[in-house]
Protein backbone atom coordinates (compact mmCIF):
# COMPACT_ATOMS: atom_id res chain seq x y z
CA UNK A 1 4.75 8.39 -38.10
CA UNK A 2 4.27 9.03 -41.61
CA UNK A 3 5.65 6.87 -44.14
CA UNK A 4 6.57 7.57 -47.56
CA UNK A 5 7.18 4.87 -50.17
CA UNK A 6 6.20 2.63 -53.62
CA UNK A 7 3.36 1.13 -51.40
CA UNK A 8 1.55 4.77 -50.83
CA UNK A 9 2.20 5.78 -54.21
CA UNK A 10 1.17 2.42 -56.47
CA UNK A 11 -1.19 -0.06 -55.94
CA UNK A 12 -0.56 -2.49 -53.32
CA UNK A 13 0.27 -4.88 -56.51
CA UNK A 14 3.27 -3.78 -56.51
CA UNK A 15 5.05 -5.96 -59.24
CA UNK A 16 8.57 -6.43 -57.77
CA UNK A 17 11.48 -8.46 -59.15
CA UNK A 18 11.25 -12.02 -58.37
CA UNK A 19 14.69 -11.94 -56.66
CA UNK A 20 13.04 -9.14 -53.83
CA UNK A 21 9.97 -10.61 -53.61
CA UNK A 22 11.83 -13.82 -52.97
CA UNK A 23 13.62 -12.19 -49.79
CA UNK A 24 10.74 -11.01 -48.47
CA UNK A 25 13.40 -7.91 -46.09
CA UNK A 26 11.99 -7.16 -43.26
CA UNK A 27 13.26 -4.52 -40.49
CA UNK A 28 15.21 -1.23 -40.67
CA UNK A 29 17.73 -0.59 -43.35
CA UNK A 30 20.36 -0.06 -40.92
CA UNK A 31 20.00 -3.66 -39.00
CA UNK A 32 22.92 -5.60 -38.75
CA UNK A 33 21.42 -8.68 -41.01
CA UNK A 34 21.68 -6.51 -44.14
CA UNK A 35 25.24 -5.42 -42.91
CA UNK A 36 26.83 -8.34 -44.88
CA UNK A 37 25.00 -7.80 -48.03
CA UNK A 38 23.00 -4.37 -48.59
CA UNK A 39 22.74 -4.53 -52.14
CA UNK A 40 18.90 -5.82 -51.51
CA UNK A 41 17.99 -2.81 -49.19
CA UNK A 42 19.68 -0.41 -51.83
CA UNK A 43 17.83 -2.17 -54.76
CA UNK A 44 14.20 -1.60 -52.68
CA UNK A 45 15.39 2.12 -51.83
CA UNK A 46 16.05 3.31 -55.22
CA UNK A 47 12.96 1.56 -56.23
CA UNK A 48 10.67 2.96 -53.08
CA UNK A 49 12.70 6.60 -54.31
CA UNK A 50 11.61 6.88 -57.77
CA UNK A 51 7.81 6.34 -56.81
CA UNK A 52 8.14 8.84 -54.77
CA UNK A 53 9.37 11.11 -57.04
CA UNK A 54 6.53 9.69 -59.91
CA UNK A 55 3.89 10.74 -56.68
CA UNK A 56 1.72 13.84 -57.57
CA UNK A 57 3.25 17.22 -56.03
CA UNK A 58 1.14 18.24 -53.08
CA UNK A 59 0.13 22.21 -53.73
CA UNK A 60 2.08 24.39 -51.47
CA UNK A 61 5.54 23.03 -51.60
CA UNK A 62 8.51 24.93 -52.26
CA UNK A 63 11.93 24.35 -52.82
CA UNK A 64 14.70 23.65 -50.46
CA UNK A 65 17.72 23.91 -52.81
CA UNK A 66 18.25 27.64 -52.28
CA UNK A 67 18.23 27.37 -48.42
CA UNK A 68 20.19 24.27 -48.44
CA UNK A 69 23.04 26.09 -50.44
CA UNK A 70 22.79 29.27 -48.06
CA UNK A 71 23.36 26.65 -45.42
CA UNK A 72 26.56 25.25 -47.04
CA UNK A 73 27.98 28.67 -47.46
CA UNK A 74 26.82 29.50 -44.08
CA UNK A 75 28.92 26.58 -43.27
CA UNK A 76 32.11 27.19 -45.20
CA UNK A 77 32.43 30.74 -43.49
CA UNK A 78 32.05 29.32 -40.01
CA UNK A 79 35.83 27.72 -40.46
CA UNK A 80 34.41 24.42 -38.99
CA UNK A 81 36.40 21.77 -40.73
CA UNK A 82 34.96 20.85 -44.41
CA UNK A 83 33.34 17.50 -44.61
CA UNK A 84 35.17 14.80 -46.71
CA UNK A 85 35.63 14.55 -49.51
CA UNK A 86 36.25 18.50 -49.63
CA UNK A 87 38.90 18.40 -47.12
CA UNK A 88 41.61 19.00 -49.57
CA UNK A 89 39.46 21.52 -51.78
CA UNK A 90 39.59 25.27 -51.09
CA UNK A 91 36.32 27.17 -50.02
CA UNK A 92 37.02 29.67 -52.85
CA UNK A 93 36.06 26.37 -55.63
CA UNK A 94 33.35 25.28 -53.39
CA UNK A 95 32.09 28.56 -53.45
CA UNK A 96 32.45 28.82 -56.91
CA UNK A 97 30.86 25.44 -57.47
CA UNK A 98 27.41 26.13 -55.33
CA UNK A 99 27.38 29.81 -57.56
CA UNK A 100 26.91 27.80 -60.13
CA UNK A 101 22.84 26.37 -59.80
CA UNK A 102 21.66 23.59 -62.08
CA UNK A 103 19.13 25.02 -64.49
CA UNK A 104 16.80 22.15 -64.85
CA UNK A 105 12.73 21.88 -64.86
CA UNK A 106 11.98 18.60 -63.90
CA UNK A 107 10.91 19.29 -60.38
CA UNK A 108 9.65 16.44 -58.58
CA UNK A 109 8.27 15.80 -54.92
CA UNK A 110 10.94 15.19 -52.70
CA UNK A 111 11.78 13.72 -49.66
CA UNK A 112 12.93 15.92 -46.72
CA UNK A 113 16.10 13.47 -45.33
CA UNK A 114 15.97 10.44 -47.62
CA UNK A 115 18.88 8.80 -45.80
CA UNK A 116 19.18 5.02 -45.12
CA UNK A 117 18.66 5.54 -41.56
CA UNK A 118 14.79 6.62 -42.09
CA UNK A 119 14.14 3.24 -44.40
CA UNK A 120 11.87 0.97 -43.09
CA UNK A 121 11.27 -2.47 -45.07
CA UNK A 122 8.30 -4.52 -45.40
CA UNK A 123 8.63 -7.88 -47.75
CA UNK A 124 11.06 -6.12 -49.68
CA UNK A 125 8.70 -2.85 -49.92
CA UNK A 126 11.39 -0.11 -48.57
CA UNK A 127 9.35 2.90 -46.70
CA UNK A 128 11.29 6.30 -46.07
CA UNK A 129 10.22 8.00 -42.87
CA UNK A 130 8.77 11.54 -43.43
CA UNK A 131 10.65 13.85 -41.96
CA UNK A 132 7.87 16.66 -42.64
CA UNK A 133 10.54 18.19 -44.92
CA UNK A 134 8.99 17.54 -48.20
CA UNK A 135 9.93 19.79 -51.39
CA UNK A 136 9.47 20.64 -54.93
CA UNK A 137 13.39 20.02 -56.19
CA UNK A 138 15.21 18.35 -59.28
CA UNK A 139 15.48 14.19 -58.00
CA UNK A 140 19.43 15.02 -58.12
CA UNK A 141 18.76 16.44 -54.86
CA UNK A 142 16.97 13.32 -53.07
CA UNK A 143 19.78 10.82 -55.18
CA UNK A 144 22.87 13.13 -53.92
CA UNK A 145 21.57 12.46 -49.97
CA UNK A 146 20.52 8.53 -50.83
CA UNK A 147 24.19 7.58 -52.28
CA UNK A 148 26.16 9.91 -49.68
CA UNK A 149 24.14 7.93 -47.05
CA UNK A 150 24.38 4.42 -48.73
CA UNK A 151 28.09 5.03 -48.90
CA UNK A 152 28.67 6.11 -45.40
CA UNK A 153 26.22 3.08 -44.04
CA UNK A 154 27.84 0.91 -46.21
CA UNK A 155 29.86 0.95 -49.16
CA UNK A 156 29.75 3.65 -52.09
CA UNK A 157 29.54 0.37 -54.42
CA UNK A 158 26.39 0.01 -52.84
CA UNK A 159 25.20 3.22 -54.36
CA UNK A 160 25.30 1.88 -58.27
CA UNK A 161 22.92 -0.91 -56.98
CA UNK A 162 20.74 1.88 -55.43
CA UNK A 163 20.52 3.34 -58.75
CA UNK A 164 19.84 0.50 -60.58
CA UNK A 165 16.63 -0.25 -58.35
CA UNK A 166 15.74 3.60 -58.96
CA UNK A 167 15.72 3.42 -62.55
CA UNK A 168 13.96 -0.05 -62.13
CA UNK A 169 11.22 1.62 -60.45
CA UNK A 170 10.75 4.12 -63.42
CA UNK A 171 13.14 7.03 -62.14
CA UNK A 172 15.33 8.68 -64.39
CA UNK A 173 19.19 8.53 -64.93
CA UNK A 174 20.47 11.38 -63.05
CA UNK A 175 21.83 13.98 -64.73
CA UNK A 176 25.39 13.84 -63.67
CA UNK A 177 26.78 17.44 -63.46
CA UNK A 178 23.48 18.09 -61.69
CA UNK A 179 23.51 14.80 -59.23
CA UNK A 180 27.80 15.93 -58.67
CA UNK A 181 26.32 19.64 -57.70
CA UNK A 182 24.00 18.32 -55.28
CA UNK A 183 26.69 16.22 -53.85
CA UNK A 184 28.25 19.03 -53.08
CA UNK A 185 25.64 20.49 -51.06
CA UNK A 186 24.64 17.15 -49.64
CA UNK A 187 28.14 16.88 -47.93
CA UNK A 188 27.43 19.67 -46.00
CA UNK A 189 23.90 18.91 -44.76
């Protein structure tokens, strides 16, 4: 199993906040000891998430964004039910939305399912599991699937936390028209 996290993409000297390295977290994100209080795991995730996306891009990757919205549209004309929080919004303005493509540059490696259930942690190091998905996408995509996961695991409070820790760890604010356009297409993963 590969792993993907700030420990394969920094030194092992990983400077963490005194707080974490306090903790020392151990075990999956989704055990039941961080149940009562995730903010910890979320703080190490959006940390372990922006060195990621500061990692080198591996030659050969492409980008998942295009398939990923042909799979959301593939979705909204099957008539299956629409995931929440679209339940209420017609197809015709999802459609519309997904038309609509972010025109950004600032491609980044990025993980294939970066969802709270595929977060290992070590003394407070957080690990995502590869899912041999890996792309060449704006971070909005990566940050849409994190806080739709964080919020469904645990709270969507949870999710500024998350971002705090990613910006921590040197990621960048998400741009938020982009981040709310990959939510879209996150909700129908």
């Amino acid at each position: 199993m590969r792993l993907f996290g700030a420990h394969e993409y920094e030194q092992r000297s990983l400077s963490l906040p005194d707080e974490l390295e306090a903790l020392r977290l151990n075990g999956r994100a989704t055990d039941s000891q961080f149940a009562q209080n995730p903010l910890p795991v979320a703080r190490a995730m959006g940390r372990a998430l922006a060195a990621l996306h500061r990692s080198p891009v591996p030659q050969g990757l492409a980008s998942r964004t295009n398939h990923e919205v042909a799979a959301a549209l593939a979705a909204l004309d099957s008539g299956a039910p629409q995931p929440p929080p679209f339940t209420r919004v017609s197809v015709e303005a999802i459609r519309s939305t997904l038309a609509k493509a972010p025109e950004r540059s600032n491609v980044v490696l990025t993980h294939g399912a970066p969802i709270v259930a595929n977060v290992a942690l070590t003394d407070s190091i957080a690990t995502f599991e590869s899912s041999g998905d890996e792309g060449l996408d704006l971070p909005e995509r990566d940050l849409a699937i994190v806080i739709r996961s964080i919020a469904e695991t645990f709270t969507s409070e949870v999710a500024a936390t998350f971002l705090e820790g990613y910006v921590e760890g040197g990621g960048q604010l998400p741009h938020g028209p982009t981040l709310d356009w990959y939510g879209v297409v996150a909700a129908f993963r």
